[in-house]
Protein backbone atom coordinates (compact mmCIF):
# COMPACT_ATOMS: atom_id res chain seq x y z
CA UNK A 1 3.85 -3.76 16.93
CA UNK A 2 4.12 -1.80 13.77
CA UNK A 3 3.79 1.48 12.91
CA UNK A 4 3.67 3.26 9.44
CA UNK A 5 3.87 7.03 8.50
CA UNK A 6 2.83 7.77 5.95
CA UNK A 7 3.68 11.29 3.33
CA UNK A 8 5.77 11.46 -0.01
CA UNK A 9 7.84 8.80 1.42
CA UNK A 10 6.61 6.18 3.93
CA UNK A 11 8.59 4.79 7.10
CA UNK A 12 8.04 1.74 8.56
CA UNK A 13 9.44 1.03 12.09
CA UNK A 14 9.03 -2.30 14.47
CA UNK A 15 9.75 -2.20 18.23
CA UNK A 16 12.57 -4.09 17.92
CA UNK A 17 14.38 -1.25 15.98
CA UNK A 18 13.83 -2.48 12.27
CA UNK A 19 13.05 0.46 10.15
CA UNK A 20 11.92 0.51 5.93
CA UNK A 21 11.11 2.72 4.31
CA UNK A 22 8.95 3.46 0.82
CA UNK A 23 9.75 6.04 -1.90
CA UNK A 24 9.13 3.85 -4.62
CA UNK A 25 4.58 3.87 -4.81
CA UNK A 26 1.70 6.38 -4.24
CA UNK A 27 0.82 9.86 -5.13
CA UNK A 28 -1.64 12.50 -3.83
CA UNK A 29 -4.91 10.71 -4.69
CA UNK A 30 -4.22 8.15 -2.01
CA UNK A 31 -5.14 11.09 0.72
CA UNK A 32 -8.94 10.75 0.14
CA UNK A 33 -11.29 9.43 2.82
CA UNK A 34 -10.99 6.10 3.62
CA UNK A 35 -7.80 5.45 1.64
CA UNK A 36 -6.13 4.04 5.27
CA UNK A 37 -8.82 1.85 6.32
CA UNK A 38 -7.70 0.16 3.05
CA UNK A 39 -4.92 -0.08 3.96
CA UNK A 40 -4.93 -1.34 7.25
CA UNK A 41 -7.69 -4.02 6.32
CA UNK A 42 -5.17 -4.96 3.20
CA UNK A 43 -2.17 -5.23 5.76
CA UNK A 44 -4.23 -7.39 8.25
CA UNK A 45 -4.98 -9.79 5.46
CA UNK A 46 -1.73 -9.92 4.40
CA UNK A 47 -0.76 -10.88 8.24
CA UNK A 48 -3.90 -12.72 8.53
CA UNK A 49 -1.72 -15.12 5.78
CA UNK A 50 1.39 -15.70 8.59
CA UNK A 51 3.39 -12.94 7.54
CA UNK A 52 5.18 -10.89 9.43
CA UNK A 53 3.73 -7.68 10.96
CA UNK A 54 6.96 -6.02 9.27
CA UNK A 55 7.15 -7.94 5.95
CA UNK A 56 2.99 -7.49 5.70
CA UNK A 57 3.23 -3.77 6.32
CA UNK A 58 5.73 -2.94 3.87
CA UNK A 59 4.22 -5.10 1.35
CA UNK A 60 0.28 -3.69 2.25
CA UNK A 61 2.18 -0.01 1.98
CA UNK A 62 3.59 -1.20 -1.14
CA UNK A 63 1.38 -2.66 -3.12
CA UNK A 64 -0.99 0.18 -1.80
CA UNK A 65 0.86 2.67 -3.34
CA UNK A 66 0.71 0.64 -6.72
CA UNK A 67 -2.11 -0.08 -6.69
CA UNK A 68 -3.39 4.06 -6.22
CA UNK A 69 -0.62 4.53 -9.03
CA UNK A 70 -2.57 2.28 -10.91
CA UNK A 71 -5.56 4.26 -10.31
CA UNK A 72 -4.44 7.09 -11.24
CA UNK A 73 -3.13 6.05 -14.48
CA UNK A 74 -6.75 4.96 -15.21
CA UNK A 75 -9.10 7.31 -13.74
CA UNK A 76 -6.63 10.53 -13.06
CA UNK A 77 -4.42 11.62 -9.94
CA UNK A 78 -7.83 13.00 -7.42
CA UNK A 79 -11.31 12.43 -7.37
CA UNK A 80 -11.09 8.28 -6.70
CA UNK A 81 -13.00 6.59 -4.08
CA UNK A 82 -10.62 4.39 -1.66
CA UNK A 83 -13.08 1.17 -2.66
CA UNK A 84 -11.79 1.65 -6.30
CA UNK A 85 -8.51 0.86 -4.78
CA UNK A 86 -9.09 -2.91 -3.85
CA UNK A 87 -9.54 -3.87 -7.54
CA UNK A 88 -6.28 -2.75 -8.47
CA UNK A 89 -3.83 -4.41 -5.28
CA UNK A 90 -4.80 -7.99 -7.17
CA UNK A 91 -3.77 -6.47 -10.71
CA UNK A 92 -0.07 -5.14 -9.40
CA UNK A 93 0.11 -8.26 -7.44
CA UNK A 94 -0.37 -10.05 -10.93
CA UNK A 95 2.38 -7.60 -12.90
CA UNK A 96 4.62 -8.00 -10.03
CA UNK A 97 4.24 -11.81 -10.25
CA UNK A 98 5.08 -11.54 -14.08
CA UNK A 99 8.47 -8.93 -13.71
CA UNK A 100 6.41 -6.10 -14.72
CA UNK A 101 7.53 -3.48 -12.29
């Protein structure tokens, strides 16, 4: 199991005592409805591909934040729908993939 708290910064903690956490992706735009059920579907996909709970987590929480970054670059920091969010995680998977952090 794997559990993720989310805020300003993120923690991510397994059972067996492993602990991350995130400072580096998100803002305030990523608290609208729905925004979590993205994220959780995102993170099961990512397992769903044999990663680890851990490793899947931190990247879904991640590339999450990103991708809401991303969002907000384009359409503003509030008023985006959580299904807007699922066309940006492939684009910052793609600028990650090229060294564009």
């Amino acid at each position: 199991m794997v559990v993720a708290l989310k805020g300003a910064q993120t923690s991510i903690a397994a059972l067996d005592g492993r602990l991350l956490c995130n400072s580096f992706a998100g803002n305030a735009g990523l608290g609208t409805s729905g925004s979590g059920d993205t994220l959780s579907g995102f993170i099961a996909g990512l397992a769903a591909r044999e990663a680890d709970l851990l490793q899947a987590t931190a990247w879904g929480v991640f590339l999450h934040g990103r991708a809401g970054d991303g969002l907000a670059r384009r359409v503003g920091p509030v008023g985006d729908l959580a299904r807007q969010l699922l066309a940006e995680i492939p684009r910052e998977m793609a600028r990650l993939s090229r060294g564009r952090a």
